[in-house]
Protein backbone atom coordinates (compact mmCIF):
# COMPACT_ATOMS: atom_id res chain seq x y z
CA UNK A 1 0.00 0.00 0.00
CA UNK A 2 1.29 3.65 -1.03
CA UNK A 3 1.20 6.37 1.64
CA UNK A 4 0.41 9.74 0.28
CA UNK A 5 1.26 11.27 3.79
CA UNK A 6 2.54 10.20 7.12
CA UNK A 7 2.99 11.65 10.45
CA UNK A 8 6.01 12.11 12.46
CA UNK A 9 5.70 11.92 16.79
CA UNK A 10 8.98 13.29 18.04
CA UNK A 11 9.94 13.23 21.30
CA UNK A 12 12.44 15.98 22.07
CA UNK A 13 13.74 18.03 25.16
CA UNK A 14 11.91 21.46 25.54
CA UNK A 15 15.40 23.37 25.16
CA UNK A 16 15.69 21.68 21.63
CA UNK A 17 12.24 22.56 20.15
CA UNK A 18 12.87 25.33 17.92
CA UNK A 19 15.93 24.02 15.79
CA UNK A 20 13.87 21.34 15.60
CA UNK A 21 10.93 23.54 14.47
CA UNK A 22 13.60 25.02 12.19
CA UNK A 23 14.56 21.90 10.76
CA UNK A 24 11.23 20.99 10.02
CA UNK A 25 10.54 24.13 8.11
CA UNK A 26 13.30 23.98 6.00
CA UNK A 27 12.07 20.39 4.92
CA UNK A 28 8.69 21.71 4.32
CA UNK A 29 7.10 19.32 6.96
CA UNK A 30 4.31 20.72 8.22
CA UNK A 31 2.72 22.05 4.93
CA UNK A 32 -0.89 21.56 4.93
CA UNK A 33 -3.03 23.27 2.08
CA UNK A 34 -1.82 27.06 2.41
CA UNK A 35 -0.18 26.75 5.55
CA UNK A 36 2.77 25.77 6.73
CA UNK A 37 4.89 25.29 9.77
CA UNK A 38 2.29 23.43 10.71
CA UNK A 39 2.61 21.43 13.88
CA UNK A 40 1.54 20.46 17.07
CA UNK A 41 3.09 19.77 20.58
CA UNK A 42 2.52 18.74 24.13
CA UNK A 43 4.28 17.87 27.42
CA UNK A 44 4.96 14.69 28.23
CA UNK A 45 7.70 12.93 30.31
CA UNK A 46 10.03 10.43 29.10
CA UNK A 47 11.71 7.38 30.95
CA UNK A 48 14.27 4.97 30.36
CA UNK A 49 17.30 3.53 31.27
CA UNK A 50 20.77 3.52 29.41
CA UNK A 51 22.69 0.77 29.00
CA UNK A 52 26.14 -0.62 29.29
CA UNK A 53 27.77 1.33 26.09
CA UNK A 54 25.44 4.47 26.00
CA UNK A 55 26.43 7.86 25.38
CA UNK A 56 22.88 9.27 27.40
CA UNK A 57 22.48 13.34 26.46
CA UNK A 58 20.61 13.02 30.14
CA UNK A 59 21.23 9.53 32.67
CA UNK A 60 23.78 7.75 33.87
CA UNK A 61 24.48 3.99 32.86
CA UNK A 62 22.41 1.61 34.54
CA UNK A 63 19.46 4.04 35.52
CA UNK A 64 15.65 4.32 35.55
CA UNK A 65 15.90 7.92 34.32
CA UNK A 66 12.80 10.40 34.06
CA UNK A 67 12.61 13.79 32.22
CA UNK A 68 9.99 16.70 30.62
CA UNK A 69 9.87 15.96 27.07
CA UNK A 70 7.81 17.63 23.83
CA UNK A 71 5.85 15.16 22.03
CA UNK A 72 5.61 16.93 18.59
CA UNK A 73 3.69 16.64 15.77
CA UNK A 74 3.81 17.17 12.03
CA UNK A 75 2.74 15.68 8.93
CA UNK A 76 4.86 14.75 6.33
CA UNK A 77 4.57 14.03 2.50
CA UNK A 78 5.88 10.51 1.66
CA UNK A 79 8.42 11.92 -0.98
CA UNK A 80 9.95 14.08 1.56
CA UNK A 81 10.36 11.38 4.58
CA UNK A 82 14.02 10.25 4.48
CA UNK A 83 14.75 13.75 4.23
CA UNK A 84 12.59 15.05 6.95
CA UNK A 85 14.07 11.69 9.52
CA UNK A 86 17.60 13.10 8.20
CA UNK A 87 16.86 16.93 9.18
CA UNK A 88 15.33 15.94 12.63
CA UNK A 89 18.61 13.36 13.30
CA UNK A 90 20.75 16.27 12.63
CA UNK A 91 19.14 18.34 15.74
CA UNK A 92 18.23 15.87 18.05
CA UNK A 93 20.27 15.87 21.05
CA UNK A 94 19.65 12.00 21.81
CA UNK A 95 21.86 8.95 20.88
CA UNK A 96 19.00 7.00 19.92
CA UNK A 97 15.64 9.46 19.35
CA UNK A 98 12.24 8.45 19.67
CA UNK A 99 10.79 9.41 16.26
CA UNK A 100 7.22 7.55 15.28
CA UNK A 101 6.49 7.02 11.55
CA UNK A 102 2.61 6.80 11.40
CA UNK A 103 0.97 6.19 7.83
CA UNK A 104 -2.47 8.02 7.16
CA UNK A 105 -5.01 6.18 5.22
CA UNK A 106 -7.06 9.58 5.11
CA UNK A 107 -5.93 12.98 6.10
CA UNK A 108 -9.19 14.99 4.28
CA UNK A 109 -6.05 16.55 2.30
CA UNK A 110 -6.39 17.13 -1.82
């Protein structure tokens, strides 16, 4: 099955939201009709634990960690997604970011 559109859940520190905002702009994510920049966001907290061999941006080896996060997000055309991963990589302060890929069957787009 073909995917016109997808959308993309980050999950990002709060001090790192607008290069990622940035990035997504320059990668035309976020273009809906005759809008763009075009994105949502909301609090959330992240947990985990790092690993023997981790470089954690926050944590320390061997840890149940906890932290605010932003949960953004954006739609993305389908032609544009390896770019728009690659542009989000570049910014993301995390070894290993969370970034959801979430096909749309419908978006009520042309």
């Amino acid at each position: 099955m073909n995917f016109e559109f997808f959308k993309l859940e980050i999950f990002i520190p709060e001090d790192n939201f607008n290069d990622l905002r940035l990035a997504l702009i320059q990668v035309d994510a976020g273009h809906i009709g005759k809008y763009d920049a075009c994105l949502s966001y909301s609090r959330v907290t992240g947990t985990w634990r790092p690993l023997e061999g981790a470089s954690p941006y926050i944590g320390t080896i061997d840890s149940i960690c906890e932290a605010p996060e932003l949960k953004v997000e954006v739609l993305c055309r389908a032609e544009r997604l390896d770019e728009t991963l690659a542009a989000i990589k570049r910014v993301h302060p995390y070894e290993e970011p969370v970034i959801n890929v979430v096909p749309l069957f419908r978006t009520g787009l042309n």
